[in-house]
C-alpha atoms as a PDB file:
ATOM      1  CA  UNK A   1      70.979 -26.692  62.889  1.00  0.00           C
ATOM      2  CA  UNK A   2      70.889 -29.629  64.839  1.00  0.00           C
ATOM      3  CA  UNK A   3      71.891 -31.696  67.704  1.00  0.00           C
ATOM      4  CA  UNK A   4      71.853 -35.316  68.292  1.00  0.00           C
ATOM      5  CA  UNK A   5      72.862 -37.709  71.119  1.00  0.00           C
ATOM      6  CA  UNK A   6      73.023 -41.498  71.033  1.00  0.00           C
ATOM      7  CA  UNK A   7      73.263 -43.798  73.575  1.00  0.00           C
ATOM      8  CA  UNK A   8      74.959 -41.439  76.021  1.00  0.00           C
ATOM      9  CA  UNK A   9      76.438 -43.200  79.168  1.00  0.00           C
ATOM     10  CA  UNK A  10      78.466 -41.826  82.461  1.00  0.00           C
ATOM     11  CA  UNK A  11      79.212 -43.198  85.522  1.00  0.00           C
ATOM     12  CA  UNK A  12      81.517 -41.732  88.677  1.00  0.00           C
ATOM     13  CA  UNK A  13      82.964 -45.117  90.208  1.00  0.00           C
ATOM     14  CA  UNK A  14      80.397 -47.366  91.072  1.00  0.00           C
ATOM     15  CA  UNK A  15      77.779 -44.572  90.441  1.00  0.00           C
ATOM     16  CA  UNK A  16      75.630 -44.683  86.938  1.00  0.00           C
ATOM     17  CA  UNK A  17      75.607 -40.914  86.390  1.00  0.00           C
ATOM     18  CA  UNK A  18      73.655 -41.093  82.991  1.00  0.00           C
ATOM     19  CA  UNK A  19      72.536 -44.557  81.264  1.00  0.00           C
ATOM     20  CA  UNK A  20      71.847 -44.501  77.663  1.00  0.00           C
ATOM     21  CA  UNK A  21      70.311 -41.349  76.989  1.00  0.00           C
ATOM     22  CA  UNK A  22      69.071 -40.219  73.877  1.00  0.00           C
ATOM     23  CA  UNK A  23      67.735 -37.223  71.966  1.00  0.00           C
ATOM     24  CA  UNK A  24      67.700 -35.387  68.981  1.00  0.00           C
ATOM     25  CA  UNK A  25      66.774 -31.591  68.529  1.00  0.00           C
ATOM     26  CA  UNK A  26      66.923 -28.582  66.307  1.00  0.00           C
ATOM     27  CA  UNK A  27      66.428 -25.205  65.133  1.00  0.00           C
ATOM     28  CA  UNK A  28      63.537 -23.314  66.474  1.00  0.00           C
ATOM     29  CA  UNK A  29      63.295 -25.922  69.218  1.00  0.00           C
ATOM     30  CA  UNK A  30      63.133 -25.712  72.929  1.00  0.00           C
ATOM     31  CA  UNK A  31      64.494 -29.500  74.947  1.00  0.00           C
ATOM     32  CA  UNK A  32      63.764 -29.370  78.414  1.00  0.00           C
ATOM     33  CA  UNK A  33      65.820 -32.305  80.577  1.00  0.00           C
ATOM     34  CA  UNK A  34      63.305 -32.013  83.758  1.00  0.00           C
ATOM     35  CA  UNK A  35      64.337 -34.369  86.902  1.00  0.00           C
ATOM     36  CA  UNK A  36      65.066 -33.785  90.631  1.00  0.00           C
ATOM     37  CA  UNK A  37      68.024 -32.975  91.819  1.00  0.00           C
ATOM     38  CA  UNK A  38      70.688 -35.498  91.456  1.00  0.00           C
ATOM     39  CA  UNK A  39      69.095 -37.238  88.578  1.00  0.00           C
ATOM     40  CA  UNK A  40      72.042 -36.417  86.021  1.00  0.00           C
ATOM     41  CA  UNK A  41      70.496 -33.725  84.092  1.00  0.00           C
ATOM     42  CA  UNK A  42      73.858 -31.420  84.219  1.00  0.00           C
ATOM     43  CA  UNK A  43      76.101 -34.412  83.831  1.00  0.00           C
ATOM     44  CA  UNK A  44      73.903 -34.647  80.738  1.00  0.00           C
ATOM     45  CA  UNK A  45      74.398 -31.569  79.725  1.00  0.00           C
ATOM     46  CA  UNK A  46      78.293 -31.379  80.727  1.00  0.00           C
ATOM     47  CA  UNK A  47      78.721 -33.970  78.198  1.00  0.00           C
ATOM     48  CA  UNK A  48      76.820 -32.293  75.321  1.00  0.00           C
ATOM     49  CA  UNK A  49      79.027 -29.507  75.752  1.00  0.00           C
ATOM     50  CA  UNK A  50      82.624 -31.179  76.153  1.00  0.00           C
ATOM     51  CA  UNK A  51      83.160 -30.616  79.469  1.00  0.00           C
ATOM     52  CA  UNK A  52      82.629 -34.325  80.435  1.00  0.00           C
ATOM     53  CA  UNK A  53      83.218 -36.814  78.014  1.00  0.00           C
ATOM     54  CA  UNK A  54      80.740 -40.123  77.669  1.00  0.00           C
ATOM     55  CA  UNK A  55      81.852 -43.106  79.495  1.00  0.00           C
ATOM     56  CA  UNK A  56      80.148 -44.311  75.927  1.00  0.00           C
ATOM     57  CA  UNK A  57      78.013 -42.829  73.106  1.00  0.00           C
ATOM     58  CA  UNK A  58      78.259 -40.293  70.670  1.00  0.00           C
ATOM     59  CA  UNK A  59      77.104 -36.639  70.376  1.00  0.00           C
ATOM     60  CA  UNK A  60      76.779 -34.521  66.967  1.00  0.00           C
ATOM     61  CA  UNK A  61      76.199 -30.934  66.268  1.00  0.00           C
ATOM     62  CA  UNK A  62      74.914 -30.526  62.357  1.00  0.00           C
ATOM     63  CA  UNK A  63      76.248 -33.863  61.987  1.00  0.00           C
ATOM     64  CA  UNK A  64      80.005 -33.047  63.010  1.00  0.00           C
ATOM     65  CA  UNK A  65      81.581 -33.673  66.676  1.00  0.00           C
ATOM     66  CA  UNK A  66      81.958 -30.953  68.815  1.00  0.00           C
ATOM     67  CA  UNK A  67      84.750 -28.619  67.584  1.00  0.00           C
ATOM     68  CA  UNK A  68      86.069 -25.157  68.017  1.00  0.00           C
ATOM     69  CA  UNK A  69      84.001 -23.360  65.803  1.00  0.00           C
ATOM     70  CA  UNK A  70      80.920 -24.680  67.411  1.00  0.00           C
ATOM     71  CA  UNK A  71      82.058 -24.182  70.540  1.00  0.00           C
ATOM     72  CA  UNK A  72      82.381 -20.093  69.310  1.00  0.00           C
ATOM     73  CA  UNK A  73      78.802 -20.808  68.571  1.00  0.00           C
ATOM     74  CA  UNK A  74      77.501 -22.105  72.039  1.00  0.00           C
ATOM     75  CA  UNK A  75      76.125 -19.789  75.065  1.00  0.00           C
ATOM     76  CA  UNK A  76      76.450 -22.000  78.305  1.00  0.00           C
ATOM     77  CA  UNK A  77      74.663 -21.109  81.680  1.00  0.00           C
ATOM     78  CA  UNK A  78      76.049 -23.452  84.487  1.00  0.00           C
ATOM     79  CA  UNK A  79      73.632 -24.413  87.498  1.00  0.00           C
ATOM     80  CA  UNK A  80      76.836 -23.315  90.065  1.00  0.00           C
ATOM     81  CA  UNK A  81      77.051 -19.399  89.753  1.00  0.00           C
ATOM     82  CA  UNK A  82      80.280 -17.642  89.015  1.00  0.00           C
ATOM     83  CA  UNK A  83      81.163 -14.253  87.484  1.00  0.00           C
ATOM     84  CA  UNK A  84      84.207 -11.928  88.764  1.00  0.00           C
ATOM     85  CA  UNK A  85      82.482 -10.340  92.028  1.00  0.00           C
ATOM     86  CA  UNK A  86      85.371  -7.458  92.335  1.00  0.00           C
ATOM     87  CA  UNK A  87      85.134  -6.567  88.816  1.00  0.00           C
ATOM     88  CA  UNK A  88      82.470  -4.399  86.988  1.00  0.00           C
ATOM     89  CA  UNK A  89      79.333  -5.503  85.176  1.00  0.00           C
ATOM     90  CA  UNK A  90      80.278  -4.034  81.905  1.00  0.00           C
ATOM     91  CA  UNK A  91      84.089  -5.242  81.781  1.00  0.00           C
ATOM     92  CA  UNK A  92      83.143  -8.415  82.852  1.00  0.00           C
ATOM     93  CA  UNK A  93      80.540  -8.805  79.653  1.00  0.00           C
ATOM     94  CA  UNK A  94      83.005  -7.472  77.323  1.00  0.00           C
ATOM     95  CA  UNK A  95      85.550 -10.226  78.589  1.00  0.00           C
ATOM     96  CA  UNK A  96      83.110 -12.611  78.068  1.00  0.00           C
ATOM     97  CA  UNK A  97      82.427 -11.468  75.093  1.00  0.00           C
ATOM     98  CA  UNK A  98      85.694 -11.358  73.719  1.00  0.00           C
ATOM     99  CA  UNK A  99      86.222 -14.861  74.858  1.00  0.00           C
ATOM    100  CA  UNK A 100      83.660 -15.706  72.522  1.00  0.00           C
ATOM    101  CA  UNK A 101      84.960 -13.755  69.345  1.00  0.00           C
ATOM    102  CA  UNK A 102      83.263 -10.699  70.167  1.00  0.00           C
ATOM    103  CA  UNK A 103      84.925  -6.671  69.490  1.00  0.00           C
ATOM    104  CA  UNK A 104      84.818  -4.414  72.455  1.00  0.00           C
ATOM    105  CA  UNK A 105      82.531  -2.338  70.657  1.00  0.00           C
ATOM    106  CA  UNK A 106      79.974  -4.562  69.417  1.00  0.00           C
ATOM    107  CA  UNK A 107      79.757  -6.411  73.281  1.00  0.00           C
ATOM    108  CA  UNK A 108      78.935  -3.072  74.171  1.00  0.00           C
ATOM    109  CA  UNK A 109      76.453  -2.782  71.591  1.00  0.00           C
ATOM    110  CA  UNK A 110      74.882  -5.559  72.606  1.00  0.00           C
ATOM    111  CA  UNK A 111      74.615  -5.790  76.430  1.00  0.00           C
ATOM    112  CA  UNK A 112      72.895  -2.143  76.498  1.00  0.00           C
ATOM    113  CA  UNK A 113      69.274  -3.552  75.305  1.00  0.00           C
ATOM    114  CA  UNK A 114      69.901  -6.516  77.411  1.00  0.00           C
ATOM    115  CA  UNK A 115      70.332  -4.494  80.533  1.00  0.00           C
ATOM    116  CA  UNK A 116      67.881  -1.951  80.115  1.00  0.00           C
ATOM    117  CA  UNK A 117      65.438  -4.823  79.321  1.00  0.00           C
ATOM    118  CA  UNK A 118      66.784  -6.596  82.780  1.00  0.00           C
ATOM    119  CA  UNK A 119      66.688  -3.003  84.649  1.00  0.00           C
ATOM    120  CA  UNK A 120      70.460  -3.771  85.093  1.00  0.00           C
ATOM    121  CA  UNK A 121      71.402  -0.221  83.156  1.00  0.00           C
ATOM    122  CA  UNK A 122      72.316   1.678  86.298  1.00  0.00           C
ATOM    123  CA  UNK A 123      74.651  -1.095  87.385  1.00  0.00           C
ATOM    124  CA  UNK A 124      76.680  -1.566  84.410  1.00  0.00           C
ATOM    125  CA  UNK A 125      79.578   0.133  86.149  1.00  0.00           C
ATOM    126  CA  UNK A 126      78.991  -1.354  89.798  1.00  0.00           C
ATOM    127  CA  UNK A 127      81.324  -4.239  90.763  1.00  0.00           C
ATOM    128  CA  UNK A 128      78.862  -7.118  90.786  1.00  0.00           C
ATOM    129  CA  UNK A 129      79.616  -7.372  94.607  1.00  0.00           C
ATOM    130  CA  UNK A 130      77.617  -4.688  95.378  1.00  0.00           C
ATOM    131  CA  UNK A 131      74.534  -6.992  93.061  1.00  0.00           C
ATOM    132  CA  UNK A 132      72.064  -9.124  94.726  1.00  0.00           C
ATOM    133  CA  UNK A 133      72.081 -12.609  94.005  1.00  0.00           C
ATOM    134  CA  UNK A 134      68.995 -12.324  91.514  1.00  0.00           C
ATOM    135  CA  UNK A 135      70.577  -9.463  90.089  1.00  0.00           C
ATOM    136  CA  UNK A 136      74.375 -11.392  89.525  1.00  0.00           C
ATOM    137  CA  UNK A 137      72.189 -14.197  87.828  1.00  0.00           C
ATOM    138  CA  UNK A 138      70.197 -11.979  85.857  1.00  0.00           C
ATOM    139  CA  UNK A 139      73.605 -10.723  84.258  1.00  0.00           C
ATOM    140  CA  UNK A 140      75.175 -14.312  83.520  1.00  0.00           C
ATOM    141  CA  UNK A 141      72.326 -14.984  81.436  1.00  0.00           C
ATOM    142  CA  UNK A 142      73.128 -11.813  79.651  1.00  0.00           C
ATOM    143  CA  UNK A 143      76.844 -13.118  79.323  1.00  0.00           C
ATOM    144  CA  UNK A 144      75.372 -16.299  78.454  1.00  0.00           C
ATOM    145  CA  UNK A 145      73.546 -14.847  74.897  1.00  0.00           C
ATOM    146  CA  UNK A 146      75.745 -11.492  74.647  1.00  0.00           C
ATOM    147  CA  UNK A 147      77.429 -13.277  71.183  1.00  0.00           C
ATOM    148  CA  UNK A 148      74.323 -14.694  69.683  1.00  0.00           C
ATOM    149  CA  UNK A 149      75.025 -17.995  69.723  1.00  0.00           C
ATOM    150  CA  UNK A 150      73.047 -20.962  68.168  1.00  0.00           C
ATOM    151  CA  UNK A 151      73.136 -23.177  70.694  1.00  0.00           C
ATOM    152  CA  UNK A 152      72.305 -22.379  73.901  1.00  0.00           C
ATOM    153  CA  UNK A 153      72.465 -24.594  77.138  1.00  0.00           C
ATOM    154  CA  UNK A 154      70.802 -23.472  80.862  1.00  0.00           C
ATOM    155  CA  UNK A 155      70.972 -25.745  83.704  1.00  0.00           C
ATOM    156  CA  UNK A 156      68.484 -24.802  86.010  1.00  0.00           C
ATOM    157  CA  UNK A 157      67.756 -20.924  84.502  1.00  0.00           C
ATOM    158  CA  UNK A 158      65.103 -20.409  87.094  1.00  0.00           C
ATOM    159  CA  UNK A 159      66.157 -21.148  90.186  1.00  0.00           C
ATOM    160  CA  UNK A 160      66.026 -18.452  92.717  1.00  0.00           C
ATOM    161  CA  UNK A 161      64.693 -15.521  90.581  1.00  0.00           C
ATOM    162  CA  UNK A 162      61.800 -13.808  91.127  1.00  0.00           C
ATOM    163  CA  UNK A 163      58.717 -14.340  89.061  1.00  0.00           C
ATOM    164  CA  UNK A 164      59.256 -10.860  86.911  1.00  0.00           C
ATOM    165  CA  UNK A 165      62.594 -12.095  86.102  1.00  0.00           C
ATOM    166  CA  UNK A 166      61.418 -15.987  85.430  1.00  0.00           C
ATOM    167  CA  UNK A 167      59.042 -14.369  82.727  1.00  0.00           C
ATOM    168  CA  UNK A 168      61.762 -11.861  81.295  1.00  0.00           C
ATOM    169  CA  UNK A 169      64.338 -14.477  80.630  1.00  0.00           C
ATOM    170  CA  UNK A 170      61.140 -17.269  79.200  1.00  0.00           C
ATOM    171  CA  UNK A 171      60.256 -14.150  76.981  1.00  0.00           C
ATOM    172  CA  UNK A 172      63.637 -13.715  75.701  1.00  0.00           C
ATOM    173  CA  UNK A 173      64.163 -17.739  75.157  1.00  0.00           C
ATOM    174  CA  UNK A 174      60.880 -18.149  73.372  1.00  0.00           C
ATOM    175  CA  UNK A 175      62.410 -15.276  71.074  1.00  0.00           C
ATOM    176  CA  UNK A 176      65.384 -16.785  70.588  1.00  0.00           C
ATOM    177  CA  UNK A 177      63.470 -19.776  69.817  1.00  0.00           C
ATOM    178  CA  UNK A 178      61.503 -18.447  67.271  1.00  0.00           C
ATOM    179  CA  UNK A 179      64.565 -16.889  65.216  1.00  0.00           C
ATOM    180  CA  UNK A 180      65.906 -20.481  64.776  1.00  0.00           C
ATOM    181  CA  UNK A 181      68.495 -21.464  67.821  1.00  0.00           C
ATOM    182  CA  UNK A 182      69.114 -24.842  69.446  1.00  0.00           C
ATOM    183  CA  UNK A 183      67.933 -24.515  73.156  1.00  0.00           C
ATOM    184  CA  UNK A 184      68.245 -26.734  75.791  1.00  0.00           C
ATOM    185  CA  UNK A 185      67.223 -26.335  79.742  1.00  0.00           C
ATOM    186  CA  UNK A 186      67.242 -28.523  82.230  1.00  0.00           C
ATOM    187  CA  UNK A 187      64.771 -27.979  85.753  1.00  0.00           C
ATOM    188  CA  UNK A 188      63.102 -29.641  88.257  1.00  0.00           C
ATOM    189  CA  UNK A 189      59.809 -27.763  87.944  1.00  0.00           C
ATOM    190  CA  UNK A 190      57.491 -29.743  85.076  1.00  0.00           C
ATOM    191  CA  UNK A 191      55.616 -26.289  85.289  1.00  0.00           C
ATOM    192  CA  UNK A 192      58.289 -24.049  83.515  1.00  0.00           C
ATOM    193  CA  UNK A 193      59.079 -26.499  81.375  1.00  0.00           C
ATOM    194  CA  UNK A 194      55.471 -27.084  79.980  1.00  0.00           C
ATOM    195  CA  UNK A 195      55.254 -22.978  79.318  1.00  0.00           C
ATOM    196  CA  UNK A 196      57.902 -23.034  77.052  1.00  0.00           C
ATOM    197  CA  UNK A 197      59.745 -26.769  75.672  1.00  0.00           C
ATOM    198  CA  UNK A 198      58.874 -28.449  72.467  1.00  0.00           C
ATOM    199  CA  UNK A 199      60.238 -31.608  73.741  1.00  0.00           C
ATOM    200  CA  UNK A 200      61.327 -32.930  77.217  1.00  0.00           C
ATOM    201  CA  UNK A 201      62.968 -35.996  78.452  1.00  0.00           C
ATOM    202  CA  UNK A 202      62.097 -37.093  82.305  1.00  0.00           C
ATOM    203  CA  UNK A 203      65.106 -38.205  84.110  1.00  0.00           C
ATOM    204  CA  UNK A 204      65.809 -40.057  87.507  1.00  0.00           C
ATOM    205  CA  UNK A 205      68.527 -41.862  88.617  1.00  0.00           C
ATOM    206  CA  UNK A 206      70.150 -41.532  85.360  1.00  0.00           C
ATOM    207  CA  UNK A 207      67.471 -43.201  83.659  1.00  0.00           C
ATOM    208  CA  UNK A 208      65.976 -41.579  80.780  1.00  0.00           C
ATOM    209  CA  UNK A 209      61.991 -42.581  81.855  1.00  0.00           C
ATOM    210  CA  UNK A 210      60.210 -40.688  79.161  1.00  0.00           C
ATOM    211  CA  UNK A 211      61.322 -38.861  76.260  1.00  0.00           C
ATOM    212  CA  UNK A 212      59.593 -37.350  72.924  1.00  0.00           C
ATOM    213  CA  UNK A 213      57.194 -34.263  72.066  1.00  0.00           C
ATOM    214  CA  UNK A 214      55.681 -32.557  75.176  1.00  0.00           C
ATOM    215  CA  UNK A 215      52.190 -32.471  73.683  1.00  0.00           C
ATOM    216  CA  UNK A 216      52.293 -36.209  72.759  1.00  0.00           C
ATOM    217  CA  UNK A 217      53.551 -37.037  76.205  1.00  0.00           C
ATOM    218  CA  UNK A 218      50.886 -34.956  78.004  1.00  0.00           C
ATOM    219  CA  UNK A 219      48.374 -36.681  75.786  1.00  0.00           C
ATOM    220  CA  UNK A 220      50.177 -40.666  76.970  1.00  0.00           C
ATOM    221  CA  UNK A 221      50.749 -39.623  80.570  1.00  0.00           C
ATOM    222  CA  UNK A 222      49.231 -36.366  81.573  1.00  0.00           C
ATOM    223  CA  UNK A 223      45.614 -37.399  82.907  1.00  0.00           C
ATOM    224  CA  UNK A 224      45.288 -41.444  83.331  1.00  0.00           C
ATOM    225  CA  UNK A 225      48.406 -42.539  84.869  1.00  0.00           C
ATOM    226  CA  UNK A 226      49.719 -41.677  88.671  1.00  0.00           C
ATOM    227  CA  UNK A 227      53.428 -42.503  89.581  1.00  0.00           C
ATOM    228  CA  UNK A 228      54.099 -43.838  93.430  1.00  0.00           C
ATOM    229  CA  UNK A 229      57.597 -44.008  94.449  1.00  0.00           C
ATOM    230  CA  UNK A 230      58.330 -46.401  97.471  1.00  0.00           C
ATOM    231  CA  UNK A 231      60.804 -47.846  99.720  1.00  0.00           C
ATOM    232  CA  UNK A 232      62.073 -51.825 101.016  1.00  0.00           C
ATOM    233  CA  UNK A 233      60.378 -54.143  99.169  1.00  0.00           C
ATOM    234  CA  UNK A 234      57.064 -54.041  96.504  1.00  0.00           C
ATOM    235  CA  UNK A 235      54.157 -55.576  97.194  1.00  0.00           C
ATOM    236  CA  UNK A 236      52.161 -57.536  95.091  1.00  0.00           C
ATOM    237  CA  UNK A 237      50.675 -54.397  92.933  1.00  0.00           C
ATOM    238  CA  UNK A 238      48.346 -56.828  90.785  1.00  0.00           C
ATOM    239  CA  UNK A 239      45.770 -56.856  94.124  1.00  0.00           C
ATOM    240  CA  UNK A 240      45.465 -53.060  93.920  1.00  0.00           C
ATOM    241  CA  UNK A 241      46.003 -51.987  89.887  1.00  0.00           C
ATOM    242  CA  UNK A 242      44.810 -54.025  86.977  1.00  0.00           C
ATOM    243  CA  UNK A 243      46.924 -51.845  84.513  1.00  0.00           C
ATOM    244  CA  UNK A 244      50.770 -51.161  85.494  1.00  0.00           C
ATOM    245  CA  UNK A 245      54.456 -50.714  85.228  1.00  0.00           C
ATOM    246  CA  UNK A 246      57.021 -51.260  87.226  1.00  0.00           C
ATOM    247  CA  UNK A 247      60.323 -49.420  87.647  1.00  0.00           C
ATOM    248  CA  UNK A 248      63.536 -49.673  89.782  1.00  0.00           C
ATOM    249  CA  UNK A 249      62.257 -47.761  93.061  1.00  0.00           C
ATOM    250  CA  UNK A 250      58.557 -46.698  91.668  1.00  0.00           C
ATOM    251  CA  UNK A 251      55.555 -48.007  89.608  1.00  0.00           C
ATOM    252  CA  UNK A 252      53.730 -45.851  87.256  1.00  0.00           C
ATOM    253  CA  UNK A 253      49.349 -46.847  87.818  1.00  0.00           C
END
């Protein structure tokens, strides 16, 4: 399995969402899209996924476009928060579930490991109102992989939970991982995504900055270079750095 995007391109009005982004990934591989807020990493993904299409460029899964049966195969966790509040935990999985091809009795099957191993058991028939907010996230991501699915897209995963639950849901990624799917996160902390992606693309402004294996980038970047973002206009950078490159609204030393 596979996915591949070339020369992806998306812009709100006069606003350059996402500007000719590129990557290719596959089975038994983790992609991490790492960027501050704002820098079009869920646009990116949006797009990927269908929900946007590409002002321009072209996205593939196993060499096909996007299409309903691998969109049955495709476990989506969006960065803005949603599940049925005045409905229980365990009829809101099955729905889920069913959505995505699933019985009744195998979602069932399938969500009690999950919530044992998320200490969500006691709770399957509470209405998620009653959940705290770590608790209500910790269950989407359970909705997210109840079906299995091959490819599997998180924007932002980690934000607000607490460090038990940060490690719980990296265990369960680097497991799904390892039995072959397509994963791809996106985050704005380098640190999570160094624990756990095979490859990572750096993204600001919509500009894809850096992009490839996370060990060969680490190697380039991680120990000689220092990146110094500024505002108005640059100075004359060859009196202070022999060595440099300059960028839009920063210059990497």
């Amino acid at each position: 399995m596979n996915i591949e995007a070339k020369h992806l391109f998306k812009s709100y009005g006069d606003i350059d969402a996402v500007k000719d982004f590129s990557f290719s990934t596959e089975s038994g591989k983790i992609y991490g899209l790492i960027g501050p807020n704002g820098a079009g990493k869920s646009t990116t993904i949006r797009m990927i996924m269908g929900i946007l299409l590409p002002d321009r460029g072209e996205i593939l899964f196993n060499g096909e476009k996007l299409n309903y049966e691998i969109m049955e195969k495709i476990g989506y966790l969006p960065e803005e928060r949603g599940l049925y509040r005045k409905q229980i935990a365990e009829d809101v999985l099955v729905y889920l579930a069913e959505l995505k091809g699933l019985k009744r009795g195998d979602a069932l099957q399938r969500m009690t490991p999950l919530l044992e191993r998320f200490e969500l058991s006691d709770f399957r028939k509470k209405k998620i109102e009653s959940f705290s907010k770590g608790m209500a996230q910790k269950l989407q991501f359970i909705s997210t992989i109840i079906h299995d699915p091959d490819f599997i897209f998180l924007d932002e995963p980690f934000s607000g939970l607490d460090p038990i639950s940060v490690d719980q849901i990296r265990e369960i990624l680097l497991e799904m991982k390892n039995s072959g799917k397509v994963i791809m996160f996106s985050t704005h902390n380098m640190e999570q995504a160094e624990k756990i992606c095979d490859y990572i693309s750096l993204i600001n402004h919509g500009d894809q900055v850096v992009s490839g294996k996370l060990e060969e980038i680490k190697k380039q970047f991680g120990k000689n270079s220092i990146s110094v973002e500024f505002s108005g206009k640059l100075p004359d950078i060859s009196t202070v750095a022999k060595n440099y490159t300059e960028y839009p609204k920063w210059v990497e030393i």
